[in-house]
PDB file of N, CA and C in Angstrom:
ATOM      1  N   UNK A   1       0.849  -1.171   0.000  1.00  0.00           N
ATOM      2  CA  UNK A   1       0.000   0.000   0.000  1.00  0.00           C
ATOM      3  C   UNK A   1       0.896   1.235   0.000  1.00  0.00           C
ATOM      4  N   UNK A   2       0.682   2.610  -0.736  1.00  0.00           N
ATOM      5  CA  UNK A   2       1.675   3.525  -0.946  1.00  0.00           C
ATOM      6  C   UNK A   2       0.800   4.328  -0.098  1.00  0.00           C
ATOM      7  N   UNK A   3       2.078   5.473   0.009  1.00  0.00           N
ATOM      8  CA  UNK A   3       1.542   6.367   1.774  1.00  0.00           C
ATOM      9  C   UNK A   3       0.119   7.081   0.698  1.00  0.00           C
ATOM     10  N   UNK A   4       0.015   8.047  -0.252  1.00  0.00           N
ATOM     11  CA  UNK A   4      -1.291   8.237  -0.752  1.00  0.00           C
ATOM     12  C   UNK A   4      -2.423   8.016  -0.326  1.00  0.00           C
ATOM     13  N   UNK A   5      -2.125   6.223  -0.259  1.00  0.00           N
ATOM     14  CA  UNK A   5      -3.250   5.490  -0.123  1.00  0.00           C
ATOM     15  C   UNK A   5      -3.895   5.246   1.371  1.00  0.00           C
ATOM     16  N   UNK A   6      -2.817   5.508   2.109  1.00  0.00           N
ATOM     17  CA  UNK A   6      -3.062   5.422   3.778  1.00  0.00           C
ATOM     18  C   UNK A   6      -3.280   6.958   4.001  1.00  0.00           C
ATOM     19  N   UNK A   7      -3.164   8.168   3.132  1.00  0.00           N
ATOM     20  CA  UNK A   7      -3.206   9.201   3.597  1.00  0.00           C
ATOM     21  C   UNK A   7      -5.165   9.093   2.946  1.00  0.00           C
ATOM     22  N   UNK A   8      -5.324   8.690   1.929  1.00  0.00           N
ATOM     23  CA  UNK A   8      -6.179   9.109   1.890  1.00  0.00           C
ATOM     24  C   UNK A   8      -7.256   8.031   2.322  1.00  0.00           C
ATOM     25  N   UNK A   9      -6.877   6.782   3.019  1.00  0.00           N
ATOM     26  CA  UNK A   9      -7.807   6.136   3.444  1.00  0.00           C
ATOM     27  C   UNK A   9      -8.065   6.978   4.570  1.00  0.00           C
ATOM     28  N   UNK A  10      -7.383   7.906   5.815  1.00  0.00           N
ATOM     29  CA  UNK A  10      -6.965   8.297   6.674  1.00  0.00           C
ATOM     30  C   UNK A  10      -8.171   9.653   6.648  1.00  0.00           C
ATOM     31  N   UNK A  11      -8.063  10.383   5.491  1.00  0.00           N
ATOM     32  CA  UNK A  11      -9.123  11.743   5.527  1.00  0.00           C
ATOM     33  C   UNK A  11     -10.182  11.253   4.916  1.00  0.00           C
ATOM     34  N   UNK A  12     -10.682  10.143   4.347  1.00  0.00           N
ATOM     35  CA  UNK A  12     -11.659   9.169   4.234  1.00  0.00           C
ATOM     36  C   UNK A  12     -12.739   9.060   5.523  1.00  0.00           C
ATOM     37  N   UNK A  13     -11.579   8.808   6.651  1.00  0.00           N
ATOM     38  CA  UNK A  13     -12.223   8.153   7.819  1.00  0.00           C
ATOM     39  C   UNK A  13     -12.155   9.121   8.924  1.00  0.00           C
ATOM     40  N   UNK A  14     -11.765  10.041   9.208  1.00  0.00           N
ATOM     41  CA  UNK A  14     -11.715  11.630   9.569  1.00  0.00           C
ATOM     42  C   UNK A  14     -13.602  12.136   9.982  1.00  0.00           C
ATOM     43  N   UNK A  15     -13.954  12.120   9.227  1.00  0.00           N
ATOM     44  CA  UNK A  15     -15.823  12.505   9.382  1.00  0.00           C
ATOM     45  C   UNK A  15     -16.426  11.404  10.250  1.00  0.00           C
ATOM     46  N   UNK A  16     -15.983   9.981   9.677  1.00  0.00           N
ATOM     47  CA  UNK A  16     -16.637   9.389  10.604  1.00  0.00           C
ATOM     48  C   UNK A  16     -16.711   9.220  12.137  1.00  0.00           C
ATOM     49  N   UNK A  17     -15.065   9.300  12.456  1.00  0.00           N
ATOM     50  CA  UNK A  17     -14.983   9.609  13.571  1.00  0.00           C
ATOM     51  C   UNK A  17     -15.210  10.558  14.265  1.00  0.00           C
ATOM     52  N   UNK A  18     -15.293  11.677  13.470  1.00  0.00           N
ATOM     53  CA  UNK A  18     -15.881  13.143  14.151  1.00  0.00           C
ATOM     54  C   UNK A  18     -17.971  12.799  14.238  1.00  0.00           C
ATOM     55  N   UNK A  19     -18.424  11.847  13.664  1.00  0.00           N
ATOM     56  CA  UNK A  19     -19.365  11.796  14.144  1.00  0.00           C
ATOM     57  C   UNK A  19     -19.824  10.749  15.022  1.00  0.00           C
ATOM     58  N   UNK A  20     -19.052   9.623  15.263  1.00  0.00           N
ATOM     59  CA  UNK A  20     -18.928   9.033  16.637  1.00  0.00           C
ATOM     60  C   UNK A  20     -18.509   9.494  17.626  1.00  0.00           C
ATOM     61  N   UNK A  21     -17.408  10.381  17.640  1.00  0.00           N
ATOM     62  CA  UNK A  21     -17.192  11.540  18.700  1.00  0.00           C
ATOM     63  C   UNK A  21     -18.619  11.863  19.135  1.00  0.00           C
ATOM     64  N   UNK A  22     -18.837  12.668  18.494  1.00  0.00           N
ATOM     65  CA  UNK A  22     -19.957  13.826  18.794  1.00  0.00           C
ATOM     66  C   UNK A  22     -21.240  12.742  19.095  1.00  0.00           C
ATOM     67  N   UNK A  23     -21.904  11.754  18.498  1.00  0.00           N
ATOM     68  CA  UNK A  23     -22.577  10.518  19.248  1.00  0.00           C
ATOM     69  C   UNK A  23     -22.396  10.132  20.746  1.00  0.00           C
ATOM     70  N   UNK A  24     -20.902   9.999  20.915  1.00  0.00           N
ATOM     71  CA  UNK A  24     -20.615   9.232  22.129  1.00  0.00           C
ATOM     72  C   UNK A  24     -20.939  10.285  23.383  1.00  0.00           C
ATOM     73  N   UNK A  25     -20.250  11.630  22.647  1.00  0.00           N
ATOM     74  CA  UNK A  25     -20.094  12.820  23.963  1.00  0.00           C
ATOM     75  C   UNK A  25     -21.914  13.205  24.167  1.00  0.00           C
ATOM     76  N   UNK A  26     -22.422  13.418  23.373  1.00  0.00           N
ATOM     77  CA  UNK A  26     -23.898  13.599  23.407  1.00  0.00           C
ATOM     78  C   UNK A  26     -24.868  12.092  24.341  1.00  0.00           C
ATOM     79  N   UNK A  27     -24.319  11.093  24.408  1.00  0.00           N
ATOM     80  CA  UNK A  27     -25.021  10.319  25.342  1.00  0.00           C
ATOM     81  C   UNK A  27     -23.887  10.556  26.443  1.00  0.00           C
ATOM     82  N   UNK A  28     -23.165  10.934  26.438  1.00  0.00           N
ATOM     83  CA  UNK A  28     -22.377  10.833  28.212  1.00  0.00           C
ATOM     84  C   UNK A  28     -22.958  12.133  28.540  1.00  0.00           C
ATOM     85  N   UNK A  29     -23.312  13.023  27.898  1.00  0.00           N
ATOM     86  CA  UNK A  29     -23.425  14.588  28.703  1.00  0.00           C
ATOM     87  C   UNK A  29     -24.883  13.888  29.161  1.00  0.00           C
ATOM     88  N   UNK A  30     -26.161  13.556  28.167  1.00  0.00           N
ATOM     89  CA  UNK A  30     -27.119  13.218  28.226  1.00  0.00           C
ATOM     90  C   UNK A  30     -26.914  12.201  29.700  1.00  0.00           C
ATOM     91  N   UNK A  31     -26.478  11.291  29.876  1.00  0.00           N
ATOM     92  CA  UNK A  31     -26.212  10.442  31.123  1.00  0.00           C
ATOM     93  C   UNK A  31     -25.557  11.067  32.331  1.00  0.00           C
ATOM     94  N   UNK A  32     -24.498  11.812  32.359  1.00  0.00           N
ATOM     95  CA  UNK A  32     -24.566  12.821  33.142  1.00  0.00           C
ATOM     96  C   UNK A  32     -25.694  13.606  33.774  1.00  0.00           C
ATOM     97  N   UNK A  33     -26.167  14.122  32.811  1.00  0.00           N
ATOM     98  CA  UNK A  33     -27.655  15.136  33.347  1.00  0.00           C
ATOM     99  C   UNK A  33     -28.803  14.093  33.938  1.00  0.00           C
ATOM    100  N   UNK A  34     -28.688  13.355  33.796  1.00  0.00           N
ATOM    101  CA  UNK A  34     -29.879  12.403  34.818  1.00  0.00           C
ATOM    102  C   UNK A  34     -29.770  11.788  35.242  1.00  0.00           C
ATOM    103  N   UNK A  35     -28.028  11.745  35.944  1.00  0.00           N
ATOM    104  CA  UNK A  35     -27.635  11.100  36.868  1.00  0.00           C
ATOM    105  C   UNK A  35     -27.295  12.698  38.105  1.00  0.00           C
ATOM    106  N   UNK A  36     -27.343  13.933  37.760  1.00  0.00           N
ATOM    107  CA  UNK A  36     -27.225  14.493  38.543  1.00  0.00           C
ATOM    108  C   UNK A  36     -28.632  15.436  38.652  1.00  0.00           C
ATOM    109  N   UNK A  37     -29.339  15.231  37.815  1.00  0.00           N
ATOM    110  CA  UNK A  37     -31.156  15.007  38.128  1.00  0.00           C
ATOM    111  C   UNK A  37     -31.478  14.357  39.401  1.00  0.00           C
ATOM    112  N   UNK A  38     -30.622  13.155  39.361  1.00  0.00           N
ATOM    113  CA  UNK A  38     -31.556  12.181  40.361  1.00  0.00           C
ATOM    114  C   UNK A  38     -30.962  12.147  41.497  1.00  0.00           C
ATOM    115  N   UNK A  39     -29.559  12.972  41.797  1.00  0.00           N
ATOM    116  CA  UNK A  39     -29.040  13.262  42.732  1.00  0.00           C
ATOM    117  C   UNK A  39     -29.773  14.220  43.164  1.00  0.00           C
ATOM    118  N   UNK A  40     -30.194  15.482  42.985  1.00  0.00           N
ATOM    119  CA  UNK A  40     -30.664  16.500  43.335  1.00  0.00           C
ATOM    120  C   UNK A  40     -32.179  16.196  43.872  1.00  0.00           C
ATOM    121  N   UNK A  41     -32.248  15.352  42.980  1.00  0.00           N
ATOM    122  CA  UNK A  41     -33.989  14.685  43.406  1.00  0.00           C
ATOM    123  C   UNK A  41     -33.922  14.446  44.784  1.00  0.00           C
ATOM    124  N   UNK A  42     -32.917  12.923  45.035  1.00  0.00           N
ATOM    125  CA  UNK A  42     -32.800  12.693  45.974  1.00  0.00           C
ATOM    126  C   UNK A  42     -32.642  13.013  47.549  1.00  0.00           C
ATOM    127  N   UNK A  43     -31.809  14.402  47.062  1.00  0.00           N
ATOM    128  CA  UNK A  43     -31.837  15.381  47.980  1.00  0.00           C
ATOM    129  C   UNK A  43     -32.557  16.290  48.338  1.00  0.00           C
ATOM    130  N   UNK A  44     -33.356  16.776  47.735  1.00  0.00           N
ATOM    131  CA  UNK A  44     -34.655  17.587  47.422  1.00  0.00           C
ATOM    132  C   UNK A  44     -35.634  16.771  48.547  1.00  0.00           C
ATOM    133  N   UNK A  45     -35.650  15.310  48.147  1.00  0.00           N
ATOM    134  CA  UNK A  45     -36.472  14.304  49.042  1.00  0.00           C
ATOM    135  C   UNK A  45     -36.143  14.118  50.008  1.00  0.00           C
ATOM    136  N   UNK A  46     -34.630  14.539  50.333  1.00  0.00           N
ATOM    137  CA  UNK A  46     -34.417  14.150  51.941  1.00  0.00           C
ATOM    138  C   UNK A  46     -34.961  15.367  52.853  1.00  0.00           C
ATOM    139  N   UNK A  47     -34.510  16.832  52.117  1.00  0.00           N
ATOM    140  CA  UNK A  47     -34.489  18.126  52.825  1.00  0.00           C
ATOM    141  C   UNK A  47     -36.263  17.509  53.026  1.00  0.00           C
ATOM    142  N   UNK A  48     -37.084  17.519  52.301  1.00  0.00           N
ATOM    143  CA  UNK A  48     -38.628  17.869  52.299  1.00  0.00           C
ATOM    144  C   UNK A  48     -39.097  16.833  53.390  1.00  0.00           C
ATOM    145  N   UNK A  49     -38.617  15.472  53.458  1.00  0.00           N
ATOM    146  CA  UNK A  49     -38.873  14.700  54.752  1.00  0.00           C
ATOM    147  C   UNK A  49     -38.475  15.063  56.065  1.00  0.00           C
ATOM    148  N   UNK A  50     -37.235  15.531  55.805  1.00  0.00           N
ATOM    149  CA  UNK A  50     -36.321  15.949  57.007  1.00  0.00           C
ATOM    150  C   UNK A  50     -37.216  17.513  57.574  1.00  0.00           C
ATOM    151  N   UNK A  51     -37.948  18.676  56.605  1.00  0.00           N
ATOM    152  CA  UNK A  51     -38.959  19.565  56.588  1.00  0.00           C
ATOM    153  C   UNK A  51     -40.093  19.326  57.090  1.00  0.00           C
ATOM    154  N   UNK A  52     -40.493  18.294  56.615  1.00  0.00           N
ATOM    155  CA  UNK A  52     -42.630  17.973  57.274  1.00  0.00           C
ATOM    156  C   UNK A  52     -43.014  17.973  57.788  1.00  0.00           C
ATOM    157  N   UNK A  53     -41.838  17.388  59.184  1.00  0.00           N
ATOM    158  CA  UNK A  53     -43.077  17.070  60.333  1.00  0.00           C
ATOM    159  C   UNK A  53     -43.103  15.612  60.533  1.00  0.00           C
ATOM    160  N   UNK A  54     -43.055  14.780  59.534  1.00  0.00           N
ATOM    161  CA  UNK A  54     -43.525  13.764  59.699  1.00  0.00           C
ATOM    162  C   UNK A  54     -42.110  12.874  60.436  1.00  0.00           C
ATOM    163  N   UNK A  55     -42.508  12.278  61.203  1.00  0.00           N
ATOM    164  CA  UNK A  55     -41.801  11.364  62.481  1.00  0.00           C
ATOM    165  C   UNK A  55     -41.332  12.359  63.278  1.00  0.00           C
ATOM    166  N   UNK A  56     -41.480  13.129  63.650  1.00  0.00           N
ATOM    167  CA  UNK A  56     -40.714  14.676  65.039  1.00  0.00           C
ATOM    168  C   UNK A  56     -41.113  14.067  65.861  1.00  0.00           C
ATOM    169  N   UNK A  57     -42.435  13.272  66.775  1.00  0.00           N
ATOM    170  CA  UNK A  57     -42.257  12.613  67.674  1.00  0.00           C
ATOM    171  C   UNK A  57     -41.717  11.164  67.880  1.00  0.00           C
ATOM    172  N   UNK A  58     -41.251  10.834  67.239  1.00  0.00           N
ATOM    173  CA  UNK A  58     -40.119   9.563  67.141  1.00  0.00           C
ATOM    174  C   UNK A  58     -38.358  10.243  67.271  1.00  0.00           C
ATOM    175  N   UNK A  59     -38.328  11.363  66.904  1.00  0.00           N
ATOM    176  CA  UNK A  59     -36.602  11.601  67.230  1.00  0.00           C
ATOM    177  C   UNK A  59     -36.743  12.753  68.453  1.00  0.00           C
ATOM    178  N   UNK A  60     -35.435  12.241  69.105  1.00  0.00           N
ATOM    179  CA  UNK A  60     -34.897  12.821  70.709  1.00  0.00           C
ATOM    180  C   UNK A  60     -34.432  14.133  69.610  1.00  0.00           C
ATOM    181  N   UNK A  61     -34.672  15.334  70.525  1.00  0.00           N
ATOM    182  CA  UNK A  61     -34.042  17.014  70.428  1.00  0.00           C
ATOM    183  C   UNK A  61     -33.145  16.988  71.522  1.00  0.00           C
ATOM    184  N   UNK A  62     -32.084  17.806  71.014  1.00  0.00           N
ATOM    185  CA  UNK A  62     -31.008  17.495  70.408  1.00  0.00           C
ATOM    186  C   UNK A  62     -30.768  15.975  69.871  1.00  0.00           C
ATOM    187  N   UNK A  63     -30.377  16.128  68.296  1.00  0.00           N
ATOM    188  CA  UNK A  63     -29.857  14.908  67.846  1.00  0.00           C
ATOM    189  C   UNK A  63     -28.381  14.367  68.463  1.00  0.00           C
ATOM    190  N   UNK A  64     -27.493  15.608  68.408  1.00  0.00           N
ATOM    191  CA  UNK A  64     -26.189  15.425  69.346  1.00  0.00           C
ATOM    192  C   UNK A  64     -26.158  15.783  70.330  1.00  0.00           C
ATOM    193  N   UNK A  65     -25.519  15.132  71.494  1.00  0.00           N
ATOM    194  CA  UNK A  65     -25.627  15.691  72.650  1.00  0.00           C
ATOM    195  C   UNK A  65     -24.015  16.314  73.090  1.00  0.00           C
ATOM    196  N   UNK A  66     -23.799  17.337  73.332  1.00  0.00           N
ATOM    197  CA  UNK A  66     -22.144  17.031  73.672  1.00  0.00           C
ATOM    198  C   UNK A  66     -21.532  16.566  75.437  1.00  0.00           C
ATOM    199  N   UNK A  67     -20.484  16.196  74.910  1.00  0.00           N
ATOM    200  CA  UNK A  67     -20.143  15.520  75.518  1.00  0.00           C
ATOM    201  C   UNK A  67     -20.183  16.046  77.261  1.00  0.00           C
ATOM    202  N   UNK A  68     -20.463  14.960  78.384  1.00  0.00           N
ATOM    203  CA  UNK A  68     -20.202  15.458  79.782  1.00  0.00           C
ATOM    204  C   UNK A  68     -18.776  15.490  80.277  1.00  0.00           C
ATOM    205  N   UNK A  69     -18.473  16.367  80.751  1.00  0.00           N
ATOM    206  CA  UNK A  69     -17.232  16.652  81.584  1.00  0.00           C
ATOM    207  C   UNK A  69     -17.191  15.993  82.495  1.00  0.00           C
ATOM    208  N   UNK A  70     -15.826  15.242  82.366  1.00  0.00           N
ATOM    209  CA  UNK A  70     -15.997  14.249  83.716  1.00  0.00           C
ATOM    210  C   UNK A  70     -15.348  14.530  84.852  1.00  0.00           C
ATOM    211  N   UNK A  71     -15.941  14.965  86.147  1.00  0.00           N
ATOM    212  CA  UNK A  71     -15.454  15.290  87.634  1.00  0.00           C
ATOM    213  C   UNK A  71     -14.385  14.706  88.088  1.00  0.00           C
TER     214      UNK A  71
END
């Protein structure tokens, strides 16, 4: 095979890979964003439970207690 032929198999195959690039990065950004969707969700869900009301008479006030000084 003469270099020509590897040069131009080479800018041949140039586009394609620029559009598997751009494929691949477009599902990782896409997978990214709704993996940090569902982080935020998640947290969103803790603040709003941890907010309600709901179980306050099941947990002791103060959650920490500090520590006693010992005599």
């Amino acid at each position: 095979m003469e270099v020509w032929h590897i040069v131009a198999f080479c800018i041949l195959l140039f586009p394609l890979f620029l559009a598997a690039n751009y494929i691949l990065v477009k599902k990782m950004a896409a997978e990214r964003r709704l993996r940090d969707e569902r982080l935020e969700r998640a947290a969103s869900d803790s603040v709003r439970e941890s907010y309600s009301g709901k179980g306050l008479p099941q947990q002791s006030w103060p959650k920490y207690k500090a520590a006693r000084k010992k005599r």
